[in-house]
Protein backbone atom coordinates (compact mmCIF):
# COMPACT_ATOMS: atom_id res chain seq x y z
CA UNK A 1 -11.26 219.71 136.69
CA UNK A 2 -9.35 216.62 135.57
CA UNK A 3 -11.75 213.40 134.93
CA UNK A 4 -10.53 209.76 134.57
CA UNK A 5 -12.97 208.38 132.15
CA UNK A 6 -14.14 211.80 130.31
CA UNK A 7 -12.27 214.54 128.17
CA UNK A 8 -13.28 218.60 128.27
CA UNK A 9 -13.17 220.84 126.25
CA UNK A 10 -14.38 224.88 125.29
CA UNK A 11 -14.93 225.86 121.64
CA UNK A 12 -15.95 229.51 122.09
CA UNK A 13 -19.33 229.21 123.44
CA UNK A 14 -19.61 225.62 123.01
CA UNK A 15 -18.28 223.09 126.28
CA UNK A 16 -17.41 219.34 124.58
CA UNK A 17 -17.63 216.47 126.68
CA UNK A 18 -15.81 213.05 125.40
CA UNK A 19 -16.38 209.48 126.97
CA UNK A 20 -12.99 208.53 127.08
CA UNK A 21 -13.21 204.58 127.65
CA UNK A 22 -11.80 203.02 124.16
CA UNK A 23 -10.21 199.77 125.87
CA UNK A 24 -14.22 198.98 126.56
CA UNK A 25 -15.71 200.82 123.58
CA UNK A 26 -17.08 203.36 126.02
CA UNK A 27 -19.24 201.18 128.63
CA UNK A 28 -20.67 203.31 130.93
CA UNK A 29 -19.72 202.51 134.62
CA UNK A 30 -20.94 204.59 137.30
CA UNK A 31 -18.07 206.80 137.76
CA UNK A 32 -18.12 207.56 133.97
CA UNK A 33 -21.55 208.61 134.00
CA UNK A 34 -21.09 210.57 137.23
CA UNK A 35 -17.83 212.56 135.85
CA UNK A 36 -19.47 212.93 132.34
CA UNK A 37 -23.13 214.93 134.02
CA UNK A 38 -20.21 216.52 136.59
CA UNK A 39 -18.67 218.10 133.44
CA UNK A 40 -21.84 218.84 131.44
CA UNK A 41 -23.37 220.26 135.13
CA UNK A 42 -20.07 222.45 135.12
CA UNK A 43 -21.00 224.02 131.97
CA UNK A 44 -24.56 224.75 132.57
CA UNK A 45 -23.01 226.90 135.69
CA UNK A 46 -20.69 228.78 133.14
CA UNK A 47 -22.18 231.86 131.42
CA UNK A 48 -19.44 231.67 128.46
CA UNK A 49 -21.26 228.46 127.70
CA UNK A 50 -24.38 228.27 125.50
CA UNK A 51 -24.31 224.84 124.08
CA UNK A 52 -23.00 221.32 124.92
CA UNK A 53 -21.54 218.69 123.25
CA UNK A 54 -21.51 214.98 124.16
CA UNK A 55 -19.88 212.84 121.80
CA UNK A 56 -17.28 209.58 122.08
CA UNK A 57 -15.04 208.01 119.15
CA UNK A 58 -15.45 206.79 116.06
CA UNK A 59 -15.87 203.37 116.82
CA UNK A 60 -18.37 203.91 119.88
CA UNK A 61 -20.50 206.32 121.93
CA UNK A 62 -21.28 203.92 124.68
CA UNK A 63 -21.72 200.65 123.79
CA UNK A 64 -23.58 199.93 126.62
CA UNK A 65 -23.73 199.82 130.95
CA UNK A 66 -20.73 198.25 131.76
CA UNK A 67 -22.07 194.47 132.43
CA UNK A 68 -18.88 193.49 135.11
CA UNK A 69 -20.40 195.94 137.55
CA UNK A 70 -24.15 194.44 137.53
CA UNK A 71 -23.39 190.92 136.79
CA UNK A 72 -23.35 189.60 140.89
CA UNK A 73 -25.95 192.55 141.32
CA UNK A 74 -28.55 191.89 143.05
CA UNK A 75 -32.12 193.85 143.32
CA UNK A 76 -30.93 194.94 147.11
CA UNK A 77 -27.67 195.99 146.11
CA UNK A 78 -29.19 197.91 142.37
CA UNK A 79 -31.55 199.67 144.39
CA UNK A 80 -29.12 200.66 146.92
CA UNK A 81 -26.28 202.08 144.62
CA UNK A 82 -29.82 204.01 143.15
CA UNK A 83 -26.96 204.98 140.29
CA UNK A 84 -30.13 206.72 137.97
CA UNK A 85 -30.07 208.70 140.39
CA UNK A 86 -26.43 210.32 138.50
CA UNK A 87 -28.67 210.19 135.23
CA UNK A 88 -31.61 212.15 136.64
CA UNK A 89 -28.93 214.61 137.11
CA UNK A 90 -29.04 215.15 133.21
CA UNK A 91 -32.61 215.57 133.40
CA UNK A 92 -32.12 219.21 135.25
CA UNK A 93 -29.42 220.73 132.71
CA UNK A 94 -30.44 223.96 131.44
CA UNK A 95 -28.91 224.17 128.55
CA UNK A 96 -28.83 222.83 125.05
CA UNK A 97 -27.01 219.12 124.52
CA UNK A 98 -26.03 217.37 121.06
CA UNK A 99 -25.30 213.90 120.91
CA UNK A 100 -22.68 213.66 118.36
CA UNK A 101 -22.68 209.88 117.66
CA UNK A 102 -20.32 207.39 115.46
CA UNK A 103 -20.48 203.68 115.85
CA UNK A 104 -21.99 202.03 118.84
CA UNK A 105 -24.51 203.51 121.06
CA UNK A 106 -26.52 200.79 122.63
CA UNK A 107 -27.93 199.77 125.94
CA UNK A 108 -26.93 202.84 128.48
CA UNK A 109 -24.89 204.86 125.99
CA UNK A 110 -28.68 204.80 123.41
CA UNK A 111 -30.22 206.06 126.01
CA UNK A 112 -27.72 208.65 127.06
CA UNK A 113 -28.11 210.09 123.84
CA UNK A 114 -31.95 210.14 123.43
CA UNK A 115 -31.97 212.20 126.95
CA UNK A 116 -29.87 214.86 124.53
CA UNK A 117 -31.93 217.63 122.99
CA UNK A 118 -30.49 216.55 119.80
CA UNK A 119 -28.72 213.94 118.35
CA UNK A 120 -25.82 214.42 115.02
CA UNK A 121 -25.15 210.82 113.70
CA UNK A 122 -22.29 209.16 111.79
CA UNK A 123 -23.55 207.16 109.22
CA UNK A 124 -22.07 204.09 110.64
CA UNK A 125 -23.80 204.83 114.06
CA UNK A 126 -25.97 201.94 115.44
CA UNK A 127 -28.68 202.74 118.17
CA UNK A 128 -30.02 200.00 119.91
CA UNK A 129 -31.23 198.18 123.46
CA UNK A 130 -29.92 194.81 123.69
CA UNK A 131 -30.43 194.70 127.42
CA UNK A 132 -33.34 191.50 126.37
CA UNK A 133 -30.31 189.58 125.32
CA UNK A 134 -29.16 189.28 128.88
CA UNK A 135 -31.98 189.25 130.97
CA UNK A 136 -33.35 192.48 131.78
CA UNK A 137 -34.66 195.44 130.24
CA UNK A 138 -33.76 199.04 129.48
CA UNK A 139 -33.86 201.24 133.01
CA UNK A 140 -32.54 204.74 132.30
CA UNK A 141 -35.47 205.86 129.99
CA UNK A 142 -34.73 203.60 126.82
CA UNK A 143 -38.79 201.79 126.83
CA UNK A 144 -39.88 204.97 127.27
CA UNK A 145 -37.93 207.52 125.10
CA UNK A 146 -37.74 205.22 121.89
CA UNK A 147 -42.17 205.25 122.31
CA UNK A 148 -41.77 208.97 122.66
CA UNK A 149 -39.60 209.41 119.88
CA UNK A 150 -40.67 206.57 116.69
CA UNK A 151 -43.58 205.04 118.41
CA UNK A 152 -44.91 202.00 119.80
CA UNK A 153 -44.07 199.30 117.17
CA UNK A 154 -40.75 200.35 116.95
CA UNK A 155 -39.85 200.79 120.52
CA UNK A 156 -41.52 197.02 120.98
CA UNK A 157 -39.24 195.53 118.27
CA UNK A 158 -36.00 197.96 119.94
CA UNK A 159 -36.55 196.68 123.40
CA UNK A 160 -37.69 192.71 122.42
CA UNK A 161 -35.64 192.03 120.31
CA UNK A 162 -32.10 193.46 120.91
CA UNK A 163 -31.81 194.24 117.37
CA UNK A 164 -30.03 197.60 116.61
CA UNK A 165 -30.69 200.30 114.17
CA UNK A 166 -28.86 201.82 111.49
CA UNK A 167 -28.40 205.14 111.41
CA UNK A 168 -30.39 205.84 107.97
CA UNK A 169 -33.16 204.55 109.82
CA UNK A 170 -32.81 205.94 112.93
CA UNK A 171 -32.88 209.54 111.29
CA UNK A 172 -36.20 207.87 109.53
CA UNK A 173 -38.35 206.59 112.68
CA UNK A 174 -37.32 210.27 114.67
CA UNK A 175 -34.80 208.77 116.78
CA UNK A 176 -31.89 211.26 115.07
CA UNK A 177 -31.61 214.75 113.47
CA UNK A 178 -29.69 214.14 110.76
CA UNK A 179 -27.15 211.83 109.31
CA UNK A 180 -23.25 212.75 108.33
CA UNK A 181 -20.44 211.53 106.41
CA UNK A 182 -18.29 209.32 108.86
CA UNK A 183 -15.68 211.42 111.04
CA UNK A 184 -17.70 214.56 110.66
CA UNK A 185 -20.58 214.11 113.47
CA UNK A 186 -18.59 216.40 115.68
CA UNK A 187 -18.20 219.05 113.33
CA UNK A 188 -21.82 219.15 112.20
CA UNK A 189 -22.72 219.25 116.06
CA UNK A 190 -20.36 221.91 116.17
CA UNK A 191 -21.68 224.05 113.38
CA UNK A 192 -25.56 223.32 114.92
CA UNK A 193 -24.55 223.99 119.21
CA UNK A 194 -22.89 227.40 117.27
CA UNK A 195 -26.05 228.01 115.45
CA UNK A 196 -28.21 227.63 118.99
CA UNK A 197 -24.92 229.64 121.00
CA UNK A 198 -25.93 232.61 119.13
CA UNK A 199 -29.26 232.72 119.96
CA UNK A 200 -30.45 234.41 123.34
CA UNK A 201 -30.17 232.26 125.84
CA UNK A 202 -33.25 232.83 128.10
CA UNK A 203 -35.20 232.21 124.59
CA UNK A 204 -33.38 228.64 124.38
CA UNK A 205 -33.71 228.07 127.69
CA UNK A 206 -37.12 228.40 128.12
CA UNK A 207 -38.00 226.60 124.68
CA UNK A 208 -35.95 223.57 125.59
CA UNK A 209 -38.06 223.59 129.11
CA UNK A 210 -41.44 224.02 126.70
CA UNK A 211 -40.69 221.50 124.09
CA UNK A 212 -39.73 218.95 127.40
CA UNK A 213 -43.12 219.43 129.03
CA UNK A 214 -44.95 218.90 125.60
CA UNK A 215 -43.76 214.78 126.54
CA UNK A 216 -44.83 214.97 130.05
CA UNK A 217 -48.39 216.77 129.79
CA UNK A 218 -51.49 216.52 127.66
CA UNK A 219 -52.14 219.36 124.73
CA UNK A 220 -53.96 221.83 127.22
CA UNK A 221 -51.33 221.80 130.22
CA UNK A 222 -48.74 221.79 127.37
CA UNK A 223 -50.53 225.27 125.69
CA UNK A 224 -50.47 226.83 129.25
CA UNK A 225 -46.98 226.01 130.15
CA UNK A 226 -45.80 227.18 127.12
CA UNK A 227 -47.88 230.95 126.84
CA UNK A 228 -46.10 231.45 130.32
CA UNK A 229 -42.78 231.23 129.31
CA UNK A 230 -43.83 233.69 125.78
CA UNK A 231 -45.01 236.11 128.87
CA UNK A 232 -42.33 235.71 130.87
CA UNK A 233 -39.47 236.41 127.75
CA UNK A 234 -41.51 239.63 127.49
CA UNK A 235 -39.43 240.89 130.66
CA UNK A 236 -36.16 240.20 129.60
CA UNK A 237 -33.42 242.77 128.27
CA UNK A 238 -32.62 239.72 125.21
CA UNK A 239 -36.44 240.07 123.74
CA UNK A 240 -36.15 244.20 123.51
CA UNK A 241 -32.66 244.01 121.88
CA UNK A 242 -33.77 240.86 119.75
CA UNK A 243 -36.66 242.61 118.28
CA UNK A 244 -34.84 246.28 118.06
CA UNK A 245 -31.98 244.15 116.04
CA UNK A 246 -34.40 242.99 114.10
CA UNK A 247 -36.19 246.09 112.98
CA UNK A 248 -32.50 247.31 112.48
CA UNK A 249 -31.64 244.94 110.41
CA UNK A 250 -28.09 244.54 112.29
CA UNK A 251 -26.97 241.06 114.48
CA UNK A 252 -28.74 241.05 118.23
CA UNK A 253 -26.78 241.11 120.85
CA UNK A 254 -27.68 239.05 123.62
CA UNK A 255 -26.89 238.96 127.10
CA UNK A 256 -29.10 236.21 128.68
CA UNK A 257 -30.93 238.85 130.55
């Protein structure tokens, strides 16, 4: 379906999604944010699909929550409009998503792509929560997921001091996967969401669900989640043809069942 402030698009088995605000370098207002988990949501639902993409321009990701609409705000009216309610929303996709980042992603649009399962960076790519600078904090995940990812100290400098970080160094504290020449983030998340799109997809399903718990559980609940899931992939039509491929030596292929 048509968007106003997000661009679609299907790559063989891979659905793109492209923040489409360059007169604000991206700033994520509520609608955007809505249309953009509307469009990755839309995807999850398509079997052609295997693997997302969110990505912006070259000059930003998100730079941020777009300030005009929370700058009267009051707590009333924030916790009325509940809008992380639209980023919880990402929380229950299915499927694989790559960040594919160049230039800004701070505030909002940082956090939107640490709630990716991976992230592709420009080299000129800045991550960073600036919220401190005017007043509040980070409140879709960003104190949480920076601890998660590069630890205490570095999440405590992030989120009190504003400052951003480079890409080099995001790839460095855990925050990224890997760093690429500028202008070829999307390709590189291309070339990875193709490398997960041929997997099976109950297999990648299930370990993105496994590798989520291990940040939500201790070790022991973590262990028994995940043997589950290893006896569950037992019943499905993907593991018998996966392993008969295998002993074949010939390509698998998978249904999702």
């Amino acid at each position: 379906m048509p968007y106003e402030f997000v661009l679609t698009e299907v790559r063989g088995p891979v659905g793109i999604v492209t923040i489409n605000r360059p007169q604000v370098r991206n700033a994520l207002n509520h609608q955007t944010i809505a249309e953009l988990v509307d469009a990755l949501d839309v995807y999850d639902g398509d079997d052609r699909i295997r693997c997302m993409i969110l990505t912006g321009d070259d000059r930003a990701f998100a730079a941020g929550a777009d300030i005009s609409q929370m700058v009267e705000a009051g707590a009333v009216d924030v916790l009325d409009d509940d809008n992380f309610a639209r980023w919880a929303r990402f929380r229950a996709i299915h499927k694989p998503v790559i960040a594919a980042v160049s230039g800004y992603a701070l505030g909002g649009g940082c956090e939107l792509a640490l709630m990716c399962d991976l992230v592709v960076a420009s080299e000129t790519a800045q991550f960073g929560q600036p919220e401190v600078k005017i007043g509040i904090i980070p409140g879709a995940g960003g104190t949480q997921r920076w601890t998660r990812s590069a630890g205490k100290v570095r999440a405590m400098e992030a989120v009190l001091t504003g400052e951003p970080v480079a890409a080099a160094d995001a790839e460095r504290i855990g925050l990224v996967n890997r760093v690429v020449p500028p202008g070829t983030q999307l390709d590189e998340a291309l070339r990875l969401a193709n490398l997960i799109a041929a997997r099976p997809p109950l297999a990648v399903r299930l370990g993105k669900e496994a590798v989520n718990q291990a940040m939500e559980v201790p070790l022991s609940a973590g262990l028994e989640f995940e043997r589950k899931l290893f006896y569950l992939l037992f019943a499905s039509d993907d593991k018998r043809e996966g392993m008969r491929a295998f002993l074949e030596k010939r390509p698998g292929r998978f249904t999702g069942r």
